[in-house]
N, C-alpha and C. Protein backbone atom coordinates (compact mmCIF):
# COMPACT_ATOMS: atom_id res chain seq x y z
N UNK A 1 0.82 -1.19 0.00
CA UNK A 1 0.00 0.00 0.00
C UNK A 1 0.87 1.26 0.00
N UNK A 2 2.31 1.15 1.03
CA UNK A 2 2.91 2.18 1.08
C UNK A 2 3.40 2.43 -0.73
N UNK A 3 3.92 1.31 -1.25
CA UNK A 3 4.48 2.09 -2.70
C UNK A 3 3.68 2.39 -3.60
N UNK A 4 2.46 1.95 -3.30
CA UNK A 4 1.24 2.87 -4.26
C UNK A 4 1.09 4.25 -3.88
N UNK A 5 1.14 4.65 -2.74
CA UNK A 5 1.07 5.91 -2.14
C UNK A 5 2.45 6.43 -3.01
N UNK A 6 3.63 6.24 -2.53
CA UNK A 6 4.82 6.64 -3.07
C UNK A 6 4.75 6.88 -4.68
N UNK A 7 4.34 5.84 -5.27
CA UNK A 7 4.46 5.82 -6.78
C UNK A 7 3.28 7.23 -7.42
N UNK A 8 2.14 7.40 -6.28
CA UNK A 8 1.50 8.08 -7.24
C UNK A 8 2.09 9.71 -7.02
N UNK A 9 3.01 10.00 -5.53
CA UNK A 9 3.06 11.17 -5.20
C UNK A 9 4.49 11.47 -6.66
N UNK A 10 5.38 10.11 -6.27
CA UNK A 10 6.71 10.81 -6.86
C UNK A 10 6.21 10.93 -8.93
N UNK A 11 6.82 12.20 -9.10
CA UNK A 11 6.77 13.24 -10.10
C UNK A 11 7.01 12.04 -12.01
N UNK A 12 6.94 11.87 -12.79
CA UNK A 12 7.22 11.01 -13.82
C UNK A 12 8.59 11.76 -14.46
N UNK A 13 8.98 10.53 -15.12
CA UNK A 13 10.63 10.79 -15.50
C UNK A 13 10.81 12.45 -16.17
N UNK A 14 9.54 12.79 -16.91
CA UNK A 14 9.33 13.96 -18.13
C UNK A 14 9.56 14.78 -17.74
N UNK A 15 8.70 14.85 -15.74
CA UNK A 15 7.98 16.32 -15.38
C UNK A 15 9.21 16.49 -14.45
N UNK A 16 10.33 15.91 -13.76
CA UNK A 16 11.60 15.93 -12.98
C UNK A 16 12.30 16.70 -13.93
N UNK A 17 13.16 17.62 -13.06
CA UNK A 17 13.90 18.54 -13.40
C UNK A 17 15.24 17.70 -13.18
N UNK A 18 15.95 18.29 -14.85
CA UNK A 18 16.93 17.19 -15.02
C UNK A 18 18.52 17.41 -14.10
N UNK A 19 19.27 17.05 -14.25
CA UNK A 19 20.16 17.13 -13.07
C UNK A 19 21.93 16.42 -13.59
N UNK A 20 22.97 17.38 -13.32
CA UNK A 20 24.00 17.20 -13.56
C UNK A 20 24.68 16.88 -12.05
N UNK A 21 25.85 15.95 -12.60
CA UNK A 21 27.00 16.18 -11.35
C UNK A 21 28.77 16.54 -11.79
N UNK A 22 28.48 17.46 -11.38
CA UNK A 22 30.24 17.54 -11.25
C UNK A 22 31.29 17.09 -11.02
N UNK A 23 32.03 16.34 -11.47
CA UNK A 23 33.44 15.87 -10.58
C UNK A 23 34.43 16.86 -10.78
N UNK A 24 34.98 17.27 -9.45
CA UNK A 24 35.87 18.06 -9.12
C UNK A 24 37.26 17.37 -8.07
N UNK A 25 38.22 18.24 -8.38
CA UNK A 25 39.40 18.02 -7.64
C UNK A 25 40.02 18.89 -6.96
N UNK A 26 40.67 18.76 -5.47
CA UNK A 26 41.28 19.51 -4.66
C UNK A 26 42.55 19.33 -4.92
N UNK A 27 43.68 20.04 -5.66
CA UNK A 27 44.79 20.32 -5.82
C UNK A 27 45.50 20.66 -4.66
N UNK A 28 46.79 19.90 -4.11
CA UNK A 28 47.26 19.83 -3.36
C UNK A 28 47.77 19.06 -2.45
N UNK A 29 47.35 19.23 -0.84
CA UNK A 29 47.48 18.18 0.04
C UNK A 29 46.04 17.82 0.41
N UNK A 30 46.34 17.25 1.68
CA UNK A 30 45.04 16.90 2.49
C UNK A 30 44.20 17.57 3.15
N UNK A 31 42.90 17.65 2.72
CA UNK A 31 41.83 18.63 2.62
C UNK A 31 40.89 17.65 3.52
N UNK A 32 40.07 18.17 4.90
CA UNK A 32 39.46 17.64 5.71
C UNK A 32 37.82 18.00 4.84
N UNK A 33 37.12 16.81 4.97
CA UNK A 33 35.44 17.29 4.33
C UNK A 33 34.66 18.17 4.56
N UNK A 34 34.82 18.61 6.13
CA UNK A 34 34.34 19.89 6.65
C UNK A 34 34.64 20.89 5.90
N UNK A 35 35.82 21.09 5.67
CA UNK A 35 36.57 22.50 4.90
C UNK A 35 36.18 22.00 3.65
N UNK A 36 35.88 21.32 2.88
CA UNK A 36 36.11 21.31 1.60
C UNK A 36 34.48 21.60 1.54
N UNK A 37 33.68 20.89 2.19
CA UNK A 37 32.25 21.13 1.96
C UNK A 37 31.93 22.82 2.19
N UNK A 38 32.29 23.34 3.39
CA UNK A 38 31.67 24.69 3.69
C UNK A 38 32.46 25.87 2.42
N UNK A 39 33.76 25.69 2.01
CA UNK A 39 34.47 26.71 1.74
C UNK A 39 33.74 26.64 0.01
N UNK A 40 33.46 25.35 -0.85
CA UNK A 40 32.89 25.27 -2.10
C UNK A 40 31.39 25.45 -2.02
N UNK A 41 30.73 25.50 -0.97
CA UNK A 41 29.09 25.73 -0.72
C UNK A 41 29.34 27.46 -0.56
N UNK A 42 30.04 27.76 0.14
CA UNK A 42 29.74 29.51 0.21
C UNK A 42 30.60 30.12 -0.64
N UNK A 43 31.37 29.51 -1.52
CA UNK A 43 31.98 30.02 -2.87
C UNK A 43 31.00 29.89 -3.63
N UNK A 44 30.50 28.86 -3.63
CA UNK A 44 29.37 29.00 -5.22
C UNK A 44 27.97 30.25 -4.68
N UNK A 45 27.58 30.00 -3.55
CA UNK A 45 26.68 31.21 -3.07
C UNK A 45 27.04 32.47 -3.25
N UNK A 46 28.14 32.69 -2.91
CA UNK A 46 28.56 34.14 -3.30
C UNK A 46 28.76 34.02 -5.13
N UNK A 47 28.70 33.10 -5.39
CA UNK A 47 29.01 33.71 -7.26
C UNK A 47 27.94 33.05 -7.79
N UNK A 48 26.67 32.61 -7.35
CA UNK A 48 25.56 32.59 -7.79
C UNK A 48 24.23 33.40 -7.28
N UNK A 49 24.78 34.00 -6.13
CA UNK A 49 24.15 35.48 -5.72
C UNK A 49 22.46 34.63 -5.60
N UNK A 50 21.39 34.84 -5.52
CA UNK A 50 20.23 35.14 -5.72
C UNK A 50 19.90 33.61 -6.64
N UNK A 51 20.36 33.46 -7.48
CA UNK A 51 20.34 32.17 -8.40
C UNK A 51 20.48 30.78 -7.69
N UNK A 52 21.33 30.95 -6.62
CA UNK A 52 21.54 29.99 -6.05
C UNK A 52 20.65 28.76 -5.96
N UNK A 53 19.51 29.15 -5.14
CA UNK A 53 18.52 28.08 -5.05
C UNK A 53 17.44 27.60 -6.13
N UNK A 54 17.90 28.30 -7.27
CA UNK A 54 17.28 27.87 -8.42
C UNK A 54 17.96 26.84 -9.02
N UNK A 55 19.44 26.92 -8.98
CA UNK A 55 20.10 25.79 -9.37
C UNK A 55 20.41 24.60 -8.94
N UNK A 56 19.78 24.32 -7.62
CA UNK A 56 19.80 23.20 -7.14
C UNK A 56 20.88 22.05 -6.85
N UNK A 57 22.11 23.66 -6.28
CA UNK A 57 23.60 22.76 -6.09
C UNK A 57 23.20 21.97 -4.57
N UNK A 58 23.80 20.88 -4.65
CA UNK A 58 24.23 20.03 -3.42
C UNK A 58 25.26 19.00 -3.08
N UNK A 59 26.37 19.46 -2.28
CA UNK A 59 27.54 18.75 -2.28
C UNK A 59 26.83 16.98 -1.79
N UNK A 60 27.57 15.98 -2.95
CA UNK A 60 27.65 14.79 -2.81
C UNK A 60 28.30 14.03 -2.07
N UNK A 61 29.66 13.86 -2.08
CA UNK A 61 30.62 13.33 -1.81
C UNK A 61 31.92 13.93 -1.79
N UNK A 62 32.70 13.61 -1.03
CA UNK A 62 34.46 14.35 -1.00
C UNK A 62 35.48 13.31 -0.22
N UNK A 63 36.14 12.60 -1.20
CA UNK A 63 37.45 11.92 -0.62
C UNK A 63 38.69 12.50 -0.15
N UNK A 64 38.88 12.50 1.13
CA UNK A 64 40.11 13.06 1.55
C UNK A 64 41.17 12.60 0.50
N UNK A 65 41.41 11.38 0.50
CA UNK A 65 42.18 10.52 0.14
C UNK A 65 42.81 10.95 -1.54
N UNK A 66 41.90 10.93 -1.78
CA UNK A 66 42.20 11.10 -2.99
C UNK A 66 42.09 12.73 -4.12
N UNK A 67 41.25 13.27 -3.11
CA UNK A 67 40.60 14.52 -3.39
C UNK A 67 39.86 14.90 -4.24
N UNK A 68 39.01 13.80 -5.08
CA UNK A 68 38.32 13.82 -6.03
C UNK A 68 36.89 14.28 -4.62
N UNK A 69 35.95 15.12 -5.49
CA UNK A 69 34.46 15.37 -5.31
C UNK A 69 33.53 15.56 -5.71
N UNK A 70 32.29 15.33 -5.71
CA UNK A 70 30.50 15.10 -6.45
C UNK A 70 30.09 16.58 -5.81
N UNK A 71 29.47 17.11 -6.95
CA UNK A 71 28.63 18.40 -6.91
C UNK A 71 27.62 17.72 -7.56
N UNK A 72 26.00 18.40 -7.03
CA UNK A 72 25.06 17.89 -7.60
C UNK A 72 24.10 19.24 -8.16
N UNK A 73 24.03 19.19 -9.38
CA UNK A 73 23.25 21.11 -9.65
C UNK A 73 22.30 20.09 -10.70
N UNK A 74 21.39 21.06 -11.20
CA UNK A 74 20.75 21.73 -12.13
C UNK A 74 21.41 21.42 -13.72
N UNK A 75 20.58 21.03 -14.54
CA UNK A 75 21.52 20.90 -15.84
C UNK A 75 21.51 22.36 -16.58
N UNK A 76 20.87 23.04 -16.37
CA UNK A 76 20.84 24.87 -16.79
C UNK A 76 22.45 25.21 -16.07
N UNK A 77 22.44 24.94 -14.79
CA UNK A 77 23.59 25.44 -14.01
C UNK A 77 25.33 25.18 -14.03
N UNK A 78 25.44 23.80 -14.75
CA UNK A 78 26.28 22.68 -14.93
C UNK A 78 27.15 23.50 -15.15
N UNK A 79 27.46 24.55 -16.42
CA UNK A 79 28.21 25.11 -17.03
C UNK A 79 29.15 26.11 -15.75
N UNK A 80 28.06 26.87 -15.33
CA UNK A 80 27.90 27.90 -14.37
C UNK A 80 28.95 27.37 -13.44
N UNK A 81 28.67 26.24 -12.89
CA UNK A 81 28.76 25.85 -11.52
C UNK A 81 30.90 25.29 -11.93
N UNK A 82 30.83 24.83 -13.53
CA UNK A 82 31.91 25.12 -13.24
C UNK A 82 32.83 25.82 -13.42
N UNK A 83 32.24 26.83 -13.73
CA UNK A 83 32.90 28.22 -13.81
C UNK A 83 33.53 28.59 -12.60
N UNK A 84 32.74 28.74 -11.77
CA UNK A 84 32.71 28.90 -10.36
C UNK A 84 33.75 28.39 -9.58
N UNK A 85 33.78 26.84 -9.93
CA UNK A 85 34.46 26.23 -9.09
C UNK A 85 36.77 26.25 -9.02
N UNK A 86 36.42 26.94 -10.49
CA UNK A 86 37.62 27.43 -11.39
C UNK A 86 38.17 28.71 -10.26
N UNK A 87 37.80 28.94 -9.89
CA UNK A 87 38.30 30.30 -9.05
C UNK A 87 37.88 30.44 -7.64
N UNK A 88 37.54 28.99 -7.16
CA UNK A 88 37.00 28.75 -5.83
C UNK A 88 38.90 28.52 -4.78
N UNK A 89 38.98 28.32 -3.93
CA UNK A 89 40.06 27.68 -3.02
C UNK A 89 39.43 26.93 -1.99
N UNK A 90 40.29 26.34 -1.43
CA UNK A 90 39.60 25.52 0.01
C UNK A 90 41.42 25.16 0.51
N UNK A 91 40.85 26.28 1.48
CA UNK A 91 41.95 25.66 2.88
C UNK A 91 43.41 26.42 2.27
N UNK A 92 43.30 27.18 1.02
CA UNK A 92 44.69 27.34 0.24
C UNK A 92 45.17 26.67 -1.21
N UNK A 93 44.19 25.82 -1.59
CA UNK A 93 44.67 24.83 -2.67
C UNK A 93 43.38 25.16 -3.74
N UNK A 94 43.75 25.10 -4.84
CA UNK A 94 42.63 24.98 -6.31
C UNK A 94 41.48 24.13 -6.19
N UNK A 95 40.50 24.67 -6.78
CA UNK A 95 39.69 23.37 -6.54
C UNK A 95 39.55 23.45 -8.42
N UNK A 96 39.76 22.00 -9.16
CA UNK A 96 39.52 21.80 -10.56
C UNK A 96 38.43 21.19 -10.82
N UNK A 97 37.46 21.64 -11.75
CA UNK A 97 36.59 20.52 -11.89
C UNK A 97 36.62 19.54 -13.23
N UNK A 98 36.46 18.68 -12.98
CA UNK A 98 37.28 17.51 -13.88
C UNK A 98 36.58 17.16 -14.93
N UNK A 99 35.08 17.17 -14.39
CA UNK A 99 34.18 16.26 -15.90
C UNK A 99 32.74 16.56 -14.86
N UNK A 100 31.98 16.28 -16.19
CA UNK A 100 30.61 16.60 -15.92
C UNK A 100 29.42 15.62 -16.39
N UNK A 101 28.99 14.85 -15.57
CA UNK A 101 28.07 13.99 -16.30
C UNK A 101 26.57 14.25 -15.78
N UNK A 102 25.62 13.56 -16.15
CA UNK A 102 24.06 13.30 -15.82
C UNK A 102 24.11 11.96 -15.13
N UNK A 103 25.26 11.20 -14.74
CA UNK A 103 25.22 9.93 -13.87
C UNK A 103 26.64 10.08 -13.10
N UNK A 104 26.42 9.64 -11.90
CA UNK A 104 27.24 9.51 -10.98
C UNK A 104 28.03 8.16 -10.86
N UNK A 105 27.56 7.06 -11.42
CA UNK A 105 28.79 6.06 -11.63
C UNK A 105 29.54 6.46 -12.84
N UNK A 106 29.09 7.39 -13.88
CA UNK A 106 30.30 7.13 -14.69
C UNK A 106 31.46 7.97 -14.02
N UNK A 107 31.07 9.27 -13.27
CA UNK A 107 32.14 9.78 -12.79
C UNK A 107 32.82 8.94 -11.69
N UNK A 108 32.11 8.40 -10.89
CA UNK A 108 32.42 7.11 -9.98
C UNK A 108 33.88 6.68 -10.49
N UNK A 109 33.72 5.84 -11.72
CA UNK A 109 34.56 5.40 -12.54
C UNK A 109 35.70 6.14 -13.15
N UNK A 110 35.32 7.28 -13.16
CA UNK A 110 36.24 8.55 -13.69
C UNK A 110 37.23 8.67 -12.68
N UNK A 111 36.47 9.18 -11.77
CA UNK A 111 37.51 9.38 -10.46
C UNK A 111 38.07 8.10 -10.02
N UNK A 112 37.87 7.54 -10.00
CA UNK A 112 38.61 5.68 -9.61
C UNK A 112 39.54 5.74 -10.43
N UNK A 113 39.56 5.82 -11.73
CA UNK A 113 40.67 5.49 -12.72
C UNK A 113 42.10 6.88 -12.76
N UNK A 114 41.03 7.94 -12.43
CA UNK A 114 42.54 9.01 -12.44
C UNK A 114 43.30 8.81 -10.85
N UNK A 115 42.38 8.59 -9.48
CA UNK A 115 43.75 8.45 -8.43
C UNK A 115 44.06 7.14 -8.81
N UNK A 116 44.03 6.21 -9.59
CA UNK A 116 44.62 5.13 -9.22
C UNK A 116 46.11 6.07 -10.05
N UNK A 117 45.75 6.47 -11.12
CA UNK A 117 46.82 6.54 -12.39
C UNK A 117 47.79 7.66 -11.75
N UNK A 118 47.24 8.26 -10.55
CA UNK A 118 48.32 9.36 -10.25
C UNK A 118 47.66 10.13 -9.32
C-alpha cells in the first residue's frame, strides 16, 4: 500500500527537473570534508548570488584521500557551476573541476581510474 502511495506522489521521468553532477578536484594536500564542503558551498553562493537556489547545487561526496568530489546542480547550471568552481580555493589549494556527467557512476569510474593513475 505504502508504494502505491509513493508511486502516485513521486513526479514522472518527463515532469523531474533534469540534473547534472560535477566531478571536481582539490589540488594539493590533504583537505578535511568539513573545509572542503563549507568553503565550495559559500563560494558558489557568493558567485551565484540570488540564483543559487534555483540551481539546485548540493555537495555529494568528498574523498580526503584522494581529493576527487561530487557536486550535484541543475543541468541549466552545470556550465555555471563550473565556472565557479575554477576560481574557488579551500583551505589554500585549487579546486579543478574535472568532468561533468548526468550519472554519478560514470564519474564514480572517472575518479577511480585518475587516483589510481596518479
Amino acid at each position: 500500500m505504502k508504494q502505491e502511495q509513493n508511486a502516485k506522489r513521486r513526479a514522472l521521468p518527463s515532469k523531474r527537473p533534469k540534473k547534472r553532477y560535477v566531478l571536481f578536484r582539490v589540488m594539493g594536500g590533504h583537505v578535511h570534508f568539513a573545509n572542503v564542503r563549507e568553503s565550495v558551498l559559500s563560494h558558489l553562493k557568493s558567485f551565484f548570488g540570488p540564483e543559487f537556489e534555483s540551481a539546485r547545487i548540493m555537495f555529494v561526496f568528498f574523498d580526503s584521500g584522494s581529493g576527487f568530489g561530487f557536486l550535484k546542480c541543475g543541468h541549466k547550471a552545470a556550465q555555471k557551476v563550473r565556472k565557479a568552481l575554477l576560481s574557488a580555493k579551500v583551505s589554500g589549494f585549487l579546486v579543478e573541476p574535472v568532468r561533468t556527467s548526468g550519472s554519478l557512476a560514470r564519474l564514480k569510474a572517472i575518479a577511480s581510474s585518475q587516483s589510481r593513475a596518479g
